[in-house]
PDB file of N, CA and C in Angstrom:
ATOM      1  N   UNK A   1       0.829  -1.174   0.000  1.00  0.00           N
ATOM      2  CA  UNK A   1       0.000   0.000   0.000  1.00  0.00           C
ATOM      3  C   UNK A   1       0.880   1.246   0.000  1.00  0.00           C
ATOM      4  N   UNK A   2       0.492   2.078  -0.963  1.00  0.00           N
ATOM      5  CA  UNK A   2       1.524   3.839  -0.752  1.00  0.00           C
ATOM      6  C   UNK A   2       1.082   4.334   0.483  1.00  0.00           C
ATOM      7  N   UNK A   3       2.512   4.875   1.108  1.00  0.00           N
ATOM      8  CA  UNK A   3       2.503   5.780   2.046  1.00  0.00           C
ATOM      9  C   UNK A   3       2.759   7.407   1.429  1.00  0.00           C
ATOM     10  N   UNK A   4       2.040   8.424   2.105  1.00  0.00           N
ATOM     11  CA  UNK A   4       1.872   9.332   1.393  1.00  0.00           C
ATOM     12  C   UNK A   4       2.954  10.174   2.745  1.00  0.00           C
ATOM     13  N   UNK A   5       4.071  10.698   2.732  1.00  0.00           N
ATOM     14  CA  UNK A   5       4.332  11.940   3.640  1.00  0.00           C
ATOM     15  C   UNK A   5       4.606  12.730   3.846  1.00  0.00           C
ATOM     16  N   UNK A   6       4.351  13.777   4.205  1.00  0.00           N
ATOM     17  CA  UNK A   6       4.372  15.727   4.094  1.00  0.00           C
ATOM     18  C   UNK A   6       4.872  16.210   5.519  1.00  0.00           C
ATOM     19  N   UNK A   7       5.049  17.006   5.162  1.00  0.00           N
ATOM     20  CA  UNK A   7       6.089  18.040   6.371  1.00  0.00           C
ATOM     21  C   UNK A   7       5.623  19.021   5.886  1.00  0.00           C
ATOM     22  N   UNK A   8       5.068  20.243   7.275  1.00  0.00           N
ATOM     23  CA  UNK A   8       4.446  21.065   6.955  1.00  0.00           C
ATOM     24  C   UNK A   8       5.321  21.881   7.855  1.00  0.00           C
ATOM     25  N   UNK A   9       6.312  23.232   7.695  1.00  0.00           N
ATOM     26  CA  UNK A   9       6.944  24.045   8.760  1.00  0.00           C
ATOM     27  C   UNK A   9       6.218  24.958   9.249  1.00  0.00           C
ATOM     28  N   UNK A  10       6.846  25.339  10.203  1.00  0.00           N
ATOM     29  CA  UNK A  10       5.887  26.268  11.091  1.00  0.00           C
ATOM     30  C   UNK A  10       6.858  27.564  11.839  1.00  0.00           C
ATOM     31  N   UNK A  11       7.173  28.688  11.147  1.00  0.00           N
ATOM     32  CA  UNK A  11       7.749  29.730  11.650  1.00  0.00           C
ATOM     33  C   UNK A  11       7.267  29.998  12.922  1.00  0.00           C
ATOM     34  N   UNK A  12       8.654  30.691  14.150  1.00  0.00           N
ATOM     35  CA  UNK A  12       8.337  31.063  15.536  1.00  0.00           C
ATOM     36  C   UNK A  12       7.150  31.856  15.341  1.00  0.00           C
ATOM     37  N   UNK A  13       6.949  32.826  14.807  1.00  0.00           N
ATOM     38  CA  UNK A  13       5.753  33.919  14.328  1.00  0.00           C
ATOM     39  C   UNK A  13       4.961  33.153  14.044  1.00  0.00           C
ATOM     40  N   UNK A  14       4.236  32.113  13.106  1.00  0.00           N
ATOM     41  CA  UNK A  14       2.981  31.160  13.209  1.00  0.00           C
ATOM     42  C   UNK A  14       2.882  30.532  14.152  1.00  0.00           C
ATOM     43  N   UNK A  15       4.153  30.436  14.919  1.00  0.00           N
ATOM     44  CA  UNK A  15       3.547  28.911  16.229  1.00  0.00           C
ATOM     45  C   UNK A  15       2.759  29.998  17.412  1.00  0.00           C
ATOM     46  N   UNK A  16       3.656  31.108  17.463  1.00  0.00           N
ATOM     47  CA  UNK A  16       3.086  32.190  18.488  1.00  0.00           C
ATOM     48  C   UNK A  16       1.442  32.511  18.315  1.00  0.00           C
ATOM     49  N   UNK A  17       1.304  32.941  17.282  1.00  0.00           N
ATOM     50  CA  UNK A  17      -0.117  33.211  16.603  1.00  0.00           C
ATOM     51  C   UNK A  17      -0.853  31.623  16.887  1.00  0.00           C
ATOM     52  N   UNK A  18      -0.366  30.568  16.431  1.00  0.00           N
ATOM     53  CA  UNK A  18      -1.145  29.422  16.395  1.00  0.00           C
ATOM     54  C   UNK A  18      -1.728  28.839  17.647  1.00  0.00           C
ATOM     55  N   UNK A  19      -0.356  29.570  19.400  1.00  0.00           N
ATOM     56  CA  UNK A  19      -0.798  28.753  20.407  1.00  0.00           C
ATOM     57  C   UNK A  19      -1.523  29.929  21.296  1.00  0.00           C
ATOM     58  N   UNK A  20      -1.348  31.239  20.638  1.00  0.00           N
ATOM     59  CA  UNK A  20      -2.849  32.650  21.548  1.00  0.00           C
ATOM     60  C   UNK A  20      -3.826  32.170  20.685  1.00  0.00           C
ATOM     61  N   UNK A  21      -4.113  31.808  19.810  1.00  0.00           N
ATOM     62  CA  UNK A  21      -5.188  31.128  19.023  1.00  0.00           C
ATOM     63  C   UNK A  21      -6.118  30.148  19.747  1.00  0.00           C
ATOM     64  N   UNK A  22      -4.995  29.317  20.083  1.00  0.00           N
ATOM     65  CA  UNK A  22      -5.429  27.633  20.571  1.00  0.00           C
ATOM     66  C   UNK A  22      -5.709  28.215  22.340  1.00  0.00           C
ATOM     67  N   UNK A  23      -5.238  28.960  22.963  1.00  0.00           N
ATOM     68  CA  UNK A  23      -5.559  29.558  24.510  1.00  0.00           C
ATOM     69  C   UNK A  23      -6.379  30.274  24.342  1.00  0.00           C
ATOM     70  N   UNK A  24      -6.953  31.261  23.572  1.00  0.00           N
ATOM     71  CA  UNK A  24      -8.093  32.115  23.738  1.00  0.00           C
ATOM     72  C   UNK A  24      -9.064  30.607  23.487  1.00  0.00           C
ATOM     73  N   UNK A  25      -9.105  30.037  22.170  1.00  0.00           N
ATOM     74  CA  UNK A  25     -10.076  29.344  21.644  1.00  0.00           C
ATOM     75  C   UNK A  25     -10.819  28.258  23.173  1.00  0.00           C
ATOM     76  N   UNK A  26      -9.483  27.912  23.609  1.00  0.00           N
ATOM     77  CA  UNK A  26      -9.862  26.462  24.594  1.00  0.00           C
ATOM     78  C   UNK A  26      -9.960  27.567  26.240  1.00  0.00           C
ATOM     79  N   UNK A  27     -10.151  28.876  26.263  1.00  0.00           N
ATOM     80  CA  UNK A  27     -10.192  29.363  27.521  1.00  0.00           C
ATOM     81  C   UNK A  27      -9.217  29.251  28.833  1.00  0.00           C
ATOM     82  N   UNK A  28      -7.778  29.342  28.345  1.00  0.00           N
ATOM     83  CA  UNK A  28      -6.530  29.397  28.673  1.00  0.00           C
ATOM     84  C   UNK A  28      -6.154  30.243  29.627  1.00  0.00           C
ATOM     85  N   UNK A  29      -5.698  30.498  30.487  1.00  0.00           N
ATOM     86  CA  UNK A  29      -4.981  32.190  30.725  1.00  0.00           C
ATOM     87  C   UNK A  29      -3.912  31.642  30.597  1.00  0.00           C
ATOM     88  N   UNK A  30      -3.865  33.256  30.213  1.00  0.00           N
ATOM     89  CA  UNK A  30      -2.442  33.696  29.458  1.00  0.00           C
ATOM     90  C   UNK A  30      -1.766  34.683  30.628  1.00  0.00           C
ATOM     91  N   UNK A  31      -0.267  35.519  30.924  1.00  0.00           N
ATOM     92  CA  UNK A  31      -0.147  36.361  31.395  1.00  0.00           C
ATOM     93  C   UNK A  31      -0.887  37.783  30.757  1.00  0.00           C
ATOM     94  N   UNK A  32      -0.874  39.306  31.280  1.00  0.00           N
ATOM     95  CA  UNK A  32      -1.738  40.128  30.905  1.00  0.00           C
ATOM     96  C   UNK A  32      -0.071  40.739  30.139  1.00  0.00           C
ATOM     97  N   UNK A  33       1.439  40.142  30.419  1.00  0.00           N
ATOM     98  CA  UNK A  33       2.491  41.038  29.840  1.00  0.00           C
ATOM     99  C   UNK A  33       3.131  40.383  28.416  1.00  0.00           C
ATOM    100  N   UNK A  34       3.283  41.274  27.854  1.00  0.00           N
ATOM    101  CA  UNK A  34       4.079  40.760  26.664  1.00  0.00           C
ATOM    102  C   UNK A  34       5.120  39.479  26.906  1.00  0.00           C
ATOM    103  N   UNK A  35       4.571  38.625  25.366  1.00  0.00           N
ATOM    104  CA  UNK A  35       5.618  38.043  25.293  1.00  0.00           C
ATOM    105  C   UNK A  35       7.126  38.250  24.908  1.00  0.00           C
ATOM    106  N   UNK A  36       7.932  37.811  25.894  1.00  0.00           N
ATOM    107  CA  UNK A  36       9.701  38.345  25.606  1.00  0.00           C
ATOM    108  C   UNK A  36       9.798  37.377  24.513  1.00  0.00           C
ATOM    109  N   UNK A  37      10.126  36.180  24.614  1.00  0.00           N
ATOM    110  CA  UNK A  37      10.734  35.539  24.046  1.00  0.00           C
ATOM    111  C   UNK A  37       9.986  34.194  23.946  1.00  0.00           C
ATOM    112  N   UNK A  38       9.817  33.039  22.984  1.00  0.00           N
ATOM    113  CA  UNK A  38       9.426  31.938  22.212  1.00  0.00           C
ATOM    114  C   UNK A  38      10.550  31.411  22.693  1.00  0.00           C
ATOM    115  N   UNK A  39      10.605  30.244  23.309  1.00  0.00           N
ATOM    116  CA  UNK A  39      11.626  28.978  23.368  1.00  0.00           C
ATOM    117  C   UNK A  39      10.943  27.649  22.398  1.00  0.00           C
ATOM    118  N   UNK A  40      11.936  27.492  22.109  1.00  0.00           N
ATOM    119  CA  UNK A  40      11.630  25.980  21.274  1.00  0.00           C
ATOM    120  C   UNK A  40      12.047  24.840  21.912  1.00  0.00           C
ATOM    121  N   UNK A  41      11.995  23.735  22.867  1.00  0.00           N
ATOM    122  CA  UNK A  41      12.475  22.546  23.379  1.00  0.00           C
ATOM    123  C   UNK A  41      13.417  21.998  22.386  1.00  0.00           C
ATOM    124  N   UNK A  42      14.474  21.854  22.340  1.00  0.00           N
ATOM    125  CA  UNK A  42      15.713  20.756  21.830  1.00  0.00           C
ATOM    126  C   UNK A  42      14.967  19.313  21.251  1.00  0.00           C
ATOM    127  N   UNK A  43      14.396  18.771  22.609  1.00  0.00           N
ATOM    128  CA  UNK A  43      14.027  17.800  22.407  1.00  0.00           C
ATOM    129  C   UNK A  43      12.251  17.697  22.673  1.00  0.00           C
ATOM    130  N   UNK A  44      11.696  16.826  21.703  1.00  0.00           N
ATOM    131  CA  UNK A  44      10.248  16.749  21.712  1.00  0.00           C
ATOM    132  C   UNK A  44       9.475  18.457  20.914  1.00  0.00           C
ATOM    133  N   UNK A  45       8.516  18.695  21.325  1.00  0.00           N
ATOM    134  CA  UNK A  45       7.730  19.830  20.690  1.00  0.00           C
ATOM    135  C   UNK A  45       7.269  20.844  21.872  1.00  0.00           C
ATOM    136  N   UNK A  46       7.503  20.978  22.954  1.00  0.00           N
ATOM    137  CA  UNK A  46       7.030  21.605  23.923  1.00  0.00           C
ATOM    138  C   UNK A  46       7.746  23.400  23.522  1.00  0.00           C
ATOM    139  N   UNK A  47       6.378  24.174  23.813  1.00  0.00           N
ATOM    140  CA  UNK A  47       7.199  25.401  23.433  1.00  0.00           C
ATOM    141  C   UNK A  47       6.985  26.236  24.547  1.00  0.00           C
ATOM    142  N   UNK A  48       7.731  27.402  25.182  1.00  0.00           N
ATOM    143  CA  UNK A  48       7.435  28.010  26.343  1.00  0.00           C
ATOM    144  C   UNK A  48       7.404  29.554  26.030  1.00  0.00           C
ATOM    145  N   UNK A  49       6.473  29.971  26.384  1.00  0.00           N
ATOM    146  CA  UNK A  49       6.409  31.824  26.261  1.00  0.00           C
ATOM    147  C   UNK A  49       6.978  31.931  27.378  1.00  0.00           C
ATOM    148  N   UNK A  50       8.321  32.895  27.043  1.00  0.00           N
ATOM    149  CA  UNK A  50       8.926  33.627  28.376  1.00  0.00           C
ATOM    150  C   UNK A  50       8.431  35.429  28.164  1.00  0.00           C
ATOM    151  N   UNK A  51       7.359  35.526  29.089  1.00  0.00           N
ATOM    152  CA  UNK A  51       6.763  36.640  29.212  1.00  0.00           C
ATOM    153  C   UNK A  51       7.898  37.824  30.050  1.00  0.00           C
ATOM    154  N   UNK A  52       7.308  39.231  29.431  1.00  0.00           N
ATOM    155  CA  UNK A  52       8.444  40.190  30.369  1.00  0.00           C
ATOM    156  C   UNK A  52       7.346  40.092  31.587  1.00  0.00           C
ATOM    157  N   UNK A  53       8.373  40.758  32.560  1.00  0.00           N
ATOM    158  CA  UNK A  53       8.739  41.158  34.187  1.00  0.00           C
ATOM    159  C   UNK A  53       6.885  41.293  34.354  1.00  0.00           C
ATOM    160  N   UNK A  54       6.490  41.730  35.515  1.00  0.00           N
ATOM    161  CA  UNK A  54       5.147  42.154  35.718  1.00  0.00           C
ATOM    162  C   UNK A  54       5.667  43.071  36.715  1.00  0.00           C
ATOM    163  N   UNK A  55       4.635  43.879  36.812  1.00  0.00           N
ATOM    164  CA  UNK A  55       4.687  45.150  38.175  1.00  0.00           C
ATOM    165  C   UNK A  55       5.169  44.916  39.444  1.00  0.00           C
ATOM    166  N   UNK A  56       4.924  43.594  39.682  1.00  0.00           N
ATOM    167  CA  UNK A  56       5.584  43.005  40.794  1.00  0.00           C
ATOM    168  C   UNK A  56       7.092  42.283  40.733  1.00  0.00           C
ATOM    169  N   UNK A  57       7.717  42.648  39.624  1.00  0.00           N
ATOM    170  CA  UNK A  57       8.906  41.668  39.255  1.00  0.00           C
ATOM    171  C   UNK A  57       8.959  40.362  39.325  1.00  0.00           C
ATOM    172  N   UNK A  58       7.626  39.786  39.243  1.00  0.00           N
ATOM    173  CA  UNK A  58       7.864  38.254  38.393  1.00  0.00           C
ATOM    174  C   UNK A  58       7.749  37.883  37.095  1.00  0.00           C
ATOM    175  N   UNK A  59       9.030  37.169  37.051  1.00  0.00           N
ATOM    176  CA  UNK A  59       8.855  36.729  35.470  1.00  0.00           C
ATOM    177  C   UNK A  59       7.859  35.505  35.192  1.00  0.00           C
ATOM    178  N   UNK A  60       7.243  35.563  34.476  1.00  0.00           N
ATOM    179  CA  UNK A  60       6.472  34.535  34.104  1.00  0.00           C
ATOM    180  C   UNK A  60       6.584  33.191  32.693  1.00  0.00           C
ATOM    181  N   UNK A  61       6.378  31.703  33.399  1.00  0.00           N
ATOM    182  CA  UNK A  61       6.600  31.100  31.787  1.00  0.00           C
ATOM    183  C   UNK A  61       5.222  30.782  31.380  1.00  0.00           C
ATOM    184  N   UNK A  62       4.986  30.304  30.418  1.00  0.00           N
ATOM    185  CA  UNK A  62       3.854  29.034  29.862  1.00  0.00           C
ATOM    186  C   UNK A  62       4.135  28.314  28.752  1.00  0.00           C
ATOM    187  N   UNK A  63       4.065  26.848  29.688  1.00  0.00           N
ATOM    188  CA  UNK A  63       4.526  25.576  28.933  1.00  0.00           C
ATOM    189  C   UNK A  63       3.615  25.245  28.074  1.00  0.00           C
ATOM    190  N   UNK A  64       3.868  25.073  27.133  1.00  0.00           N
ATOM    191  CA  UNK A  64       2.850  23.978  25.863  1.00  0.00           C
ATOM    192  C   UNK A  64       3.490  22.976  25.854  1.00  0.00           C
ATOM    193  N   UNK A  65       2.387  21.919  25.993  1.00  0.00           N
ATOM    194  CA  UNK A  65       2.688  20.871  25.741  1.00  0.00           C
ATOM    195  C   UNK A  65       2.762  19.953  24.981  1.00  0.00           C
ATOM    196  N   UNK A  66       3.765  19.163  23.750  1.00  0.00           N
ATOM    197  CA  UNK A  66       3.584  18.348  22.695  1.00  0.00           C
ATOM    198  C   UNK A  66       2.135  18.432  22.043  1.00  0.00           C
ATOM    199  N   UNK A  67       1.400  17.992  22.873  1.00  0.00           N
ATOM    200  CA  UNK A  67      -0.161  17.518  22.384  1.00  0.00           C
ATOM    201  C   UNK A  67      -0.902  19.012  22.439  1.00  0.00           C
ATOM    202  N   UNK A  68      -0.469  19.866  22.697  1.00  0.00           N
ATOM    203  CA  UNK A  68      -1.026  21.299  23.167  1.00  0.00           C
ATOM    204  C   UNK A  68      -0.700  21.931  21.900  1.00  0.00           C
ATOM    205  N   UNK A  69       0.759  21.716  21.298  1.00  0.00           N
ATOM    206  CA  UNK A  69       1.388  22.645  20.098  1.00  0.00           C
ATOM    207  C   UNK A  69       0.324  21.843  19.007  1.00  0.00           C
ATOM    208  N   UNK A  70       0.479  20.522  18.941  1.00  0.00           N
ATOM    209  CA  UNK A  70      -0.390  19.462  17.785  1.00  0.00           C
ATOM    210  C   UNK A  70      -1.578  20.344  17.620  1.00  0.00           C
ATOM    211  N   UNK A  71      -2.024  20.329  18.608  1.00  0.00           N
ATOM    212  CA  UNK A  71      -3.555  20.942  18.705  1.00  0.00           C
ATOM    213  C   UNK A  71      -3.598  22.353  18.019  1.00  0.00           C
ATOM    214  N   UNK A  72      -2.832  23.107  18.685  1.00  0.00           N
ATOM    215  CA  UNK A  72      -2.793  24.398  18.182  1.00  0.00           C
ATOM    216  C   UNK A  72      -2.313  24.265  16.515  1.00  0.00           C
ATOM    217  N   UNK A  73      -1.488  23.744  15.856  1.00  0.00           N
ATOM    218  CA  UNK A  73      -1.504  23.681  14.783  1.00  0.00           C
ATOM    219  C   UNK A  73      -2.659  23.075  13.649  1.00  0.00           C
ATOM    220  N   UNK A  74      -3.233  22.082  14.070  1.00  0.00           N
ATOM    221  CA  UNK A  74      -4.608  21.650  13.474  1.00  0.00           C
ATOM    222  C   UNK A  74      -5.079  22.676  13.504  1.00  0.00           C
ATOM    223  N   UNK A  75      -5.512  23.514  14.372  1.00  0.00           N
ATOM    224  CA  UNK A  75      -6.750  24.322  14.654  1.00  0.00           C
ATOM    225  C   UNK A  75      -6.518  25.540  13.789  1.00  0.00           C
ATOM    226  N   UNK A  76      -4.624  25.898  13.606  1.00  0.00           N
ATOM    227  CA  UNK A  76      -4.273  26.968  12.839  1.00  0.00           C
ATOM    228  C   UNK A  76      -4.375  26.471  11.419  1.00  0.00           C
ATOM    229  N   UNK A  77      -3.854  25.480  10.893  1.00  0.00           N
ATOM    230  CA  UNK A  77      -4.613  24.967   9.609  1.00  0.00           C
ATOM    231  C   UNK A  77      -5.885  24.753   9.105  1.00  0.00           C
ATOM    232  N   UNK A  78      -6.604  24.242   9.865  1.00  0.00           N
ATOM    233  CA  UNK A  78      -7.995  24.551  10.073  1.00  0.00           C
ATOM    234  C   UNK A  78      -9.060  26.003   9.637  1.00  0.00           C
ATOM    235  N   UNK A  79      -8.340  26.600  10.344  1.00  0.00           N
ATOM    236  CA  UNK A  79      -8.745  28.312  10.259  1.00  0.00           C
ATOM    237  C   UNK A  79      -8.380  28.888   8.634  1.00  0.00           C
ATOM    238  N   UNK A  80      -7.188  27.609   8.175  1.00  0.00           N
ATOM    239  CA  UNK A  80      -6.286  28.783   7.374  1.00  0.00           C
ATOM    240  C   UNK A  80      -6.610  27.770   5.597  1.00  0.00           C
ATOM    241  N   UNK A  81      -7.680  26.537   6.142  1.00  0.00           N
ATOM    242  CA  UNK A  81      -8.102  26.242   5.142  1.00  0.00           C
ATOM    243  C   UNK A  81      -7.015  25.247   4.643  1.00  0.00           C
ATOM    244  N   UNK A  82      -5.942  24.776   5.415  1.00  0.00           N
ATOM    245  CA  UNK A  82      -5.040  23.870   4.564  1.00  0.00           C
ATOM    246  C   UNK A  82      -5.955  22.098   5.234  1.00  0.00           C
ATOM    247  N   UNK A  83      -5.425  21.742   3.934  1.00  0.00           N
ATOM    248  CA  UNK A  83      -6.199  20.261   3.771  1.00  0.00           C
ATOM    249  C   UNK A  83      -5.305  19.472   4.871  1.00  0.00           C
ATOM    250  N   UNK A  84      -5.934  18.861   5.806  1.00  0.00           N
ATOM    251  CA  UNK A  84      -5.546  17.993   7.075  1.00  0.00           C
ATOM    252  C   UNK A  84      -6.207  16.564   6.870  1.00  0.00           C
ATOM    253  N   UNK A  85      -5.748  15.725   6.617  1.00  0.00           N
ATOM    254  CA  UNK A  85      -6.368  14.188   6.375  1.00  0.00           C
ATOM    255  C   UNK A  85      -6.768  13.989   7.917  1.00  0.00           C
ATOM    256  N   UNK A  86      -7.927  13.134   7.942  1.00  0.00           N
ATOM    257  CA  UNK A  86      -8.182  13.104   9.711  1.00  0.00           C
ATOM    258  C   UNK A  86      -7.469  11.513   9.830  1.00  0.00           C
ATOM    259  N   UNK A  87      -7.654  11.107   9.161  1.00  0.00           N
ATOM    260  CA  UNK A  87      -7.226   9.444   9.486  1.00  0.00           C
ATOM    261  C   UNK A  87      -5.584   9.283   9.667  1.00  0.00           C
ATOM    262  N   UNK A  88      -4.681  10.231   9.085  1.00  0.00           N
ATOM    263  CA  UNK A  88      -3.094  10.104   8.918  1.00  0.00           C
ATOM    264  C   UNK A  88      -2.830  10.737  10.251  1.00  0.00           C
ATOM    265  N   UNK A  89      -1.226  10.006  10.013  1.00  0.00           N
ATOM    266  CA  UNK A  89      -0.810   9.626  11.545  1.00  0.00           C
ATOM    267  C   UNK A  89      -0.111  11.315  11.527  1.00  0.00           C
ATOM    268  N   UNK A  90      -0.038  12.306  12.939  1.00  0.00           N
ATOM    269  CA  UNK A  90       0.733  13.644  12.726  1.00  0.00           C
ATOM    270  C   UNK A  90       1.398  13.424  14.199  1.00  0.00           C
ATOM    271  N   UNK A  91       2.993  13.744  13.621  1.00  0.00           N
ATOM    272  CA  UNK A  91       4.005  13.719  14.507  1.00  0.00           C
ATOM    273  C   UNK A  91       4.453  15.595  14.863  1.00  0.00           C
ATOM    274  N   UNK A  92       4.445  16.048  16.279  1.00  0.00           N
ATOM    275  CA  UNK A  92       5.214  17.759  16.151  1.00  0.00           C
ATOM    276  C   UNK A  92       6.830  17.473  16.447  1.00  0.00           C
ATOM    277  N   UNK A  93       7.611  18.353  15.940  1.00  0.00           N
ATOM    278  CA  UNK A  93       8.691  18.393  16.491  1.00  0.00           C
ATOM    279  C   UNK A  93       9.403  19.866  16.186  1.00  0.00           C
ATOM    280  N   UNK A  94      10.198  20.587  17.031  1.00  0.00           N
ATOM    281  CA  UNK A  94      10.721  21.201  17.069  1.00  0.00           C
ATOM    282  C   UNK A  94      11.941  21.164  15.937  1.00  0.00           C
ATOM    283  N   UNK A  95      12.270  22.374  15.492  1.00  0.00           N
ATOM    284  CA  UNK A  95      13.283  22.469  14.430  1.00  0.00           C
ATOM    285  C   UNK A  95      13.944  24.012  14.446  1.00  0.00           C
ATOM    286  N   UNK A  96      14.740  23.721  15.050  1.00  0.00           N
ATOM    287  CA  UNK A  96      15.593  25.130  15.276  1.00  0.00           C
ATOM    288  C   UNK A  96      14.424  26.299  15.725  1.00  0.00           C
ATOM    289  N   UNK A  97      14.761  27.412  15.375  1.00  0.00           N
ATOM    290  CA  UNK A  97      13.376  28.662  15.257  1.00  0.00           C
ATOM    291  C   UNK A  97      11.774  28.314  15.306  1.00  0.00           C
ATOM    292  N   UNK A  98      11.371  27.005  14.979  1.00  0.00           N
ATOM    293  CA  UNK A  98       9.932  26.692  14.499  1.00  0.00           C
ATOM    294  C   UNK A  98       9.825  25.323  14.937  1.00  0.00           C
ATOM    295  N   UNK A  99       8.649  25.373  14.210  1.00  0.00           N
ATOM    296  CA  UNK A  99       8.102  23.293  14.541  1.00  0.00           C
ATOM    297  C   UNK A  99       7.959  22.857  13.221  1.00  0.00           C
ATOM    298  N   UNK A 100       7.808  22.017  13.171  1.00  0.00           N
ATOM    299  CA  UNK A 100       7.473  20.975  11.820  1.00  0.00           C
ATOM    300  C   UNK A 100       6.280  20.270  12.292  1.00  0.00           C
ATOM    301  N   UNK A 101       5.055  19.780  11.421  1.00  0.00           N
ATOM    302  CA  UNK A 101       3.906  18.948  11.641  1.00  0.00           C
ATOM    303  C   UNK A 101       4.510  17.984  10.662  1.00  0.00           C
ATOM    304  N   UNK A 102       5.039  16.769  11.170  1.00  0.00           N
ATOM    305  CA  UNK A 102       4.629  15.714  10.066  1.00  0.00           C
ATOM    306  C   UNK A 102       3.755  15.086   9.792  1.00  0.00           C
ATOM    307  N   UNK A 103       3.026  14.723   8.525  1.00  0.00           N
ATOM    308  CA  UNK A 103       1.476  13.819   8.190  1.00  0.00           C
ATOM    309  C   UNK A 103       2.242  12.415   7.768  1.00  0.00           C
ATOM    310  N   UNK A 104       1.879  11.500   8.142  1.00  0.00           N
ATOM    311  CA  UNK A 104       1.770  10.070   7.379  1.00  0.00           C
ATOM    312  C   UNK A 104       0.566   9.402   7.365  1.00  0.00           C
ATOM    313  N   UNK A 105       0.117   9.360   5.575  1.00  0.00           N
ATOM    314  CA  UNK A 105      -0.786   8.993   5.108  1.00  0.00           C
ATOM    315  C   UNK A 105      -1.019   7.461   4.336  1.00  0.00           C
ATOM    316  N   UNK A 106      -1.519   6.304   4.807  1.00  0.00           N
ATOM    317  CA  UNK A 106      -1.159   5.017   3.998  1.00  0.00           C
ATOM    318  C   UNK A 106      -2.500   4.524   3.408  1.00  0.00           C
ATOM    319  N   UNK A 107      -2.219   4.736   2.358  1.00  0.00           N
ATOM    320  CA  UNK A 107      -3.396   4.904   1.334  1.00  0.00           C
ATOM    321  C   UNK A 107      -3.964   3.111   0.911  1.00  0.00           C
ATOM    322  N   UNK A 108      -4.969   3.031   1.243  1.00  0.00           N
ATOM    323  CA  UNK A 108      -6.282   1.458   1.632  1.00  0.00           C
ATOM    324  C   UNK A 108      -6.164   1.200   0.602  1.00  0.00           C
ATOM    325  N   UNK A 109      -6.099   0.365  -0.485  1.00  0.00           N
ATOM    326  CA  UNK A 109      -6.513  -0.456  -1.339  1.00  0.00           C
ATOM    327  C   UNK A 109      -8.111  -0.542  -1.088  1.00  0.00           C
ATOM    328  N   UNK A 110      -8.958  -0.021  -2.103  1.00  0.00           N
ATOM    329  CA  UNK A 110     -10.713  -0.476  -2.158  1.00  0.00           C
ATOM    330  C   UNK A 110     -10.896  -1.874  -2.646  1.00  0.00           C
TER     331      UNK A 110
END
């Protein structure tokens, strides 16, 4: 049977947009201060907003989690009209600056 597989990248600037997307959408809080800085995990897909200082001088993080970024990217493709097979298998992973969605698709014999 053909396996079909795509890699879809995902600039720091789309993942940012993709996971205030996926927290407003699913009723999240967020901090009320700008985000400083986007971390990307080395390993796995977990991404962390390192927010600036607050009035009180705490810095603040928020973890996404593997299955949290997945999500947020469906939902940003979704919105953005790109074709998502529901049945194919999707792997996230981190890649320098961004994420990657991989699809693997194994196409049934009728």
């Amino acid at each position: 049977m053909p396996t079909e597989t795509r890699k879809i990248q995902f600039t720091a600037d789309e993942i940012r947009a993709a996971l205030i997307h996926y927290a407003l959408r699913t009723e999240m809080r967020l901090p009320k201060e700008g985000i400083d800085k986007v971390r990307f995990a080395k390993d796995g897909a977990n991404v962390t907003f390192i927010y600036a200082r607050s009035q009180d001088g705490e810095k603040r993080e928020v973890i996404f989690t593997e299955q949290q970024v997945g999500a947020a990217i469906l939902l940003y493709c979704h919105t953005r009209g790109f074709p998502m097979p529901r049945s194919a298998e999707k792997v996230v992973k981190n890649e320098g600056d961004g994420t990657s969605m991989f699809i693997r698709l194994v196409h049934t014999e009728s």
